[in-house]
Protein backbone atom coordinates (compact mmCIF):
# COMPACT_ATOMS: atom_id res chain seq x y z
CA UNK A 1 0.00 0.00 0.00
CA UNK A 2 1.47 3.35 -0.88
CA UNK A 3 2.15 6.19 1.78
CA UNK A 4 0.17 8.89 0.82
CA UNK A 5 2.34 12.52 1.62
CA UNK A 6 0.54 15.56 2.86
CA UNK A 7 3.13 17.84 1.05
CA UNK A 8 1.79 21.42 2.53
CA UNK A 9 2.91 19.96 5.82
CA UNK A 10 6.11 18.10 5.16
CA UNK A 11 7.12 21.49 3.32
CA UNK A 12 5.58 23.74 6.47
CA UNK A 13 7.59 21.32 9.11
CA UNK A 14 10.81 21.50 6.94
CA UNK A 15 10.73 25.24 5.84
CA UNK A 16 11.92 26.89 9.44
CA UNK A 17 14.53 24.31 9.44
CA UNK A 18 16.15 25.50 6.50
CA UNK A 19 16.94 28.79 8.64
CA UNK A 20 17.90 26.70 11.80
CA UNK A 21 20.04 24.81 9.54
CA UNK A 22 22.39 27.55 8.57
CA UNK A 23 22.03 29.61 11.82
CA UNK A 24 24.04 26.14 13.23
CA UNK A 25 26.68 26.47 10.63
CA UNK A 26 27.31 29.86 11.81
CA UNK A 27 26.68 28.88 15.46
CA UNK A 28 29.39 26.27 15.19
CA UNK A 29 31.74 28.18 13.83
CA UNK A 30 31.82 30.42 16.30
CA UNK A 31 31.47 28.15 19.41
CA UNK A 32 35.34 28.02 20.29
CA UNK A 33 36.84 30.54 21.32
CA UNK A 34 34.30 32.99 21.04
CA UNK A 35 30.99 31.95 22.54
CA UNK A 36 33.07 29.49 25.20
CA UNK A 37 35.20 32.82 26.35
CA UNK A 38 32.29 34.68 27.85
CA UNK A 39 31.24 34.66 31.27
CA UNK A 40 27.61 33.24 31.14
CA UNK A 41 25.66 32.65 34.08
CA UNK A 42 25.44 28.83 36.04
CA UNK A 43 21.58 28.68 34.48
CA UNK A 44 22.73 28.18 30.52
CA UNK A 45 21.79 25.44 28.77
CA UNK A 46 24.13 22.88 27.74
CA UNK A 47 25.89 23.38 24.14
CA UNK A 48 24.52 19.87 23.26
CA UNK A 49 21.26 21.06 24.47
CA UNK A 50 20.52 23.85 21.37
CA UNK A 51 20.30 21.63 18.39
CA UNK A 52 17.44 18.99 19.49
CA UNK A 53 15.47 21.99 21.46
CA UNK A 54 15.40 24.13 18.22
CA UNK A 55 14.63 21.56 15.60
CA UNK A 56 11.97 20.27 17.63
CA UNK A 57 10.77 24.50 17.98
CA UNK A 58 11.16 24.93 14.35
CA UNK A 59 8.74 21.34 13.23
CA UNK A 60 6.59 22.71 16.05
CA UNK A 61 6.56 26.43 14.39
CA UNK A 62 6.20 24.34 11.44
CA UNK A 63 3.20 22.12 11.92
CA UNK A 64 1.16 24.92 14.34
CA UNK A 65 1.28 27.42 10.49
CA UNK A 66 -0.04 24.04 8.71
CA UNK A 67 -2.37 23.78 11.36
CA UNK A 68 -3.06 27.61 10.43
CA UNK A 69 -3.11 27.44 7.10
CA UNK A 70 -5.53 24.75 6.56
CA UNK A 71 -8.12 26.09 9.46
CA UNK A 72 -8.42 29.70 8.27
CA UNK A 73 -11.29 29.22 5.79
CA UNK A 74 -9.28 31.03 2.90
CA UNK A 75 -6.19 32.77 1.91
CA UNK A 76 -7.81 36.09 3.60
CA UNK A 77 -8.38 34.56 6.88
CA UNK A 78 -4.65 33.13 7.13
CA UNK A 79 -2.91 35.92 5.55
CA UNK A 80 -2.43 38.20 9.06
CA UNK A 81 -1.41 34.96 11.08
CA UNK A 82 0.79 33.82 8.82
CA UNK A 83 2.19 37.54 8.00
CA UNK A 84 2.99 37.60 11.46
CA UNK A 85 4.54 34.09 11.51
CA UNK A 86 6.91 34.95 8.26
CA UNK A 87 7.97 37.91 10.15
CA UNK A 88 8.91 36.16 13.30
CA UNK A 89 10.63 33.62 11.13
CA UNK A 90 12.61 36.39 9.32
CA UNK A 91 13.44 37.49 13.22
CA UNK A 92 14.19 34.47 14.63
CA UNK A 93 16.57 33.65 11.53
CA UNK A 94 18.00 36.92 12.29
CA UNK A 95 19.24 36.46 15.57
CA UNK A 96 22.28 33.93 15.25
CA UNK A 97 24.04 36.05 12.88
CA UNK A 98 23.97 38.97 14.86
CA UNK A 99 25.07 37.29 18.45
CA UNK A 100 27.25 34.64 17.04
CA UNK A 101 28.19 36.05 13.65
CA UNK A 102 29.13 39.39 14.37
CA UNK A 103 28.97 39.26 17.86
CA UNK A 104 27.15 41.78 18.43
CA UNK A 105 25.14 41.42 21.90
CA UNK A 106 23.74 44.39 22.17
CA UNK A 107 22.34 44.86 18.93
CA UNK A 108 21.20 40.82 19.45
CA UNK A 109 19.49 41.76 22.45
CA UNK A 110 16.99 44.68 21.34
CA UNK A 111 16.36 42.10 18.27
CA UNK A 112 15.47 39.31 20.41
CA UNK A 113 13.54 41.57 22.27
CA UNK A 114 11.48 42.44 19.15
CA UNK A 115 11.11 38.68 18.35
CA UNK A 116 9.68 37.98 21.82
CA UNK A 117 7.23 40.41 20.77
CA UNK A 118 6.36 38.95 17.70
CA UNK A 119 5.74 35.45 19.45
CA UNK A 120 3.22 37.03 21.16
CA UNK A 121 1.41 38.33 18.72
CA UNK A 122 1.85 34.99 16.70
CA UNK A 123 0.74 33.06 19.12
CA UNK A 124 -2.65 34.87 19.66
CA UNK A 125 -3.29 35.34 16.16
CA UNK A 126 -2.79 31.42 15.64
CA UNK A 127 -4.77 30.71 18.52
CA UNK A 128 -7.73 33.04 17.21
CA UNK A 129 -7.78 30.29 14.01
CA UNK A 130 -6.67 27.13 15.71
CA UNK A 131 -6.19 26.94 19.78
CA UNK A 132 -3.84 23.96 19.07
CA UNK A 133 -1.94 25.92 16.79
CA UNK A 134 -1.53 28.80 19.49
CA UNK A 135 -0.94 27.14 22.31
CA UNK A 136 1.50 25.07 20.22
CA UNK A 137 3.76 28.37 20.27
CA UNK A 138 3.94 28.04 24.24
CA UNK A 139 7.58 25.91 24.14
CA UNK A 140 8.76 28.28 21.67
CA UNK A 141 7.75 31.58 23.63
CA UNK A 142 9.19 30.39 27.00
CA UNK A 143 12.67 28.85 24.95
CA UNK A 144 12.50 32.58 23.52
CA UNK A 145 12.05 33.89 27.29
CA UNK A 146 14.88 32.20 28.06
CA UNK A 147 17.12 33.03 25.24
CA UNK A 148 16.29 36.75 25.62
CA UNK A 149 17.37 36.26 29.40
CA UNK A 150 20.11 34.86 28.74
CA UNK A 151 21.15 37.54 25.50
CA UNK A 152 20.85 40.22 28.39
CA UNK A 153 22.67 38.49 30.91
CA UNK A 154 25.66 37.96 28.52
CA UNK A 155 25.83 41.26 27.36
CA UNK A 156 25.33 42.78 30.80
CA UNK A 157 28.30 40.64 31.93
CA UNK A 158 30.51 40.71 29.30
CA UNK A 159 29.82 44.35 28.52
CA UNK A 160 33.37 46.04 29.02
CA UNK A 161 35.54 43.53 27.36
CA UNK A 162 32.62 43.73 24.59
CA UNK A 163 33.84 47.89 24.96
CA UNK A 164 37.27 46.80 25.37
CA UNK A 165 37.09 45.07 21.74
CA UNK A 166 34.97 48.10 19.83
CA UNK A 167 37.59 50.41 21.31
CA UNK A 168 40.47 48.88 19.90
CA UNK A 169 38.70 48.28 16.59
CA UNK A 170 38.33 52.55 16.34
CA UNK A 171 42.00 53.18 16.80
């Protein structure tokens, strides 16, 4: 008997990959010596810990705008929800290149804080088609919470040698 593919999904689980995908090539690049020399507080995750956590976020992210997608009635009734979703996408996408890539913490941090907000609003919105599909955004709002917490605490404790480094860059 043949296995009968529901494309739209398989492609709306695997699209947000394709972002986390190349966020861990620049990730790992930049894991020794930069990320491991700053001081991060006792509560950070495990290294090991970021891979598994964010491909299960992203099929999550995935399936809950499926969910979205095929619930709204029409193209109309999905367009703000998933507006807001491709935006949050483009944010979340954004983030790795600015902390690890050009290590910029700061900048990182008023970014994430932006793409906190715009889990919020994705979440409601998906919960106003689907409930599943919003509450679905839950683990991905409080991994988020934590990821912004732990953005500030970095920067906040690594903040003069981060100084230090743009200082020497000017002269």
């Amino acid at each position: 008997m043949p296995v009968k593919t529901n494309c739209p999904l398989a492609i709306a689980v695997i699209h947000p990959n394709i972002g986390g995908w190349i966020g861990g090539y620049i990730t790992r690049k930049n894991i020794k010596p930069w990320y491991e020399s700053l001081k991060k507080p006792a509560w950070t995750p495990p290294n090991w810990m970021f891979a598994p956590v964010w491909t299960t976020l992203y099929c999550t992210m995935g399936y809950s705008s499926y969910l979205v997608w095929r619930d709204a009635g029409s193209c109309r009734g999905a367009a703000i929800p998933l507006s807001i979703y491709g935006a949050n996408l483009i944010l979340n996408w954004s983030w790795t290149p600015l902390f690890f890539g050009s290590h910029n913490l700061k900048l990182a941090l008023y970014e994430i804080a932006v793409l906190w907000g715009s889990t919020v609003a994705m979440g409601i919105a998906f919960y106003n088609v689907n409930p599943i599909a919003g509450c679905l955004v839950i683990p991905y709002l409080a991994w988020n919470s934590l990821a912004a917490a732990l953005n500030y605490v970095i920067y906040r404790d690594n903040k003069p040698k981060i100084e230090d480094i743009t200082e020497e860059k000017k002269e």
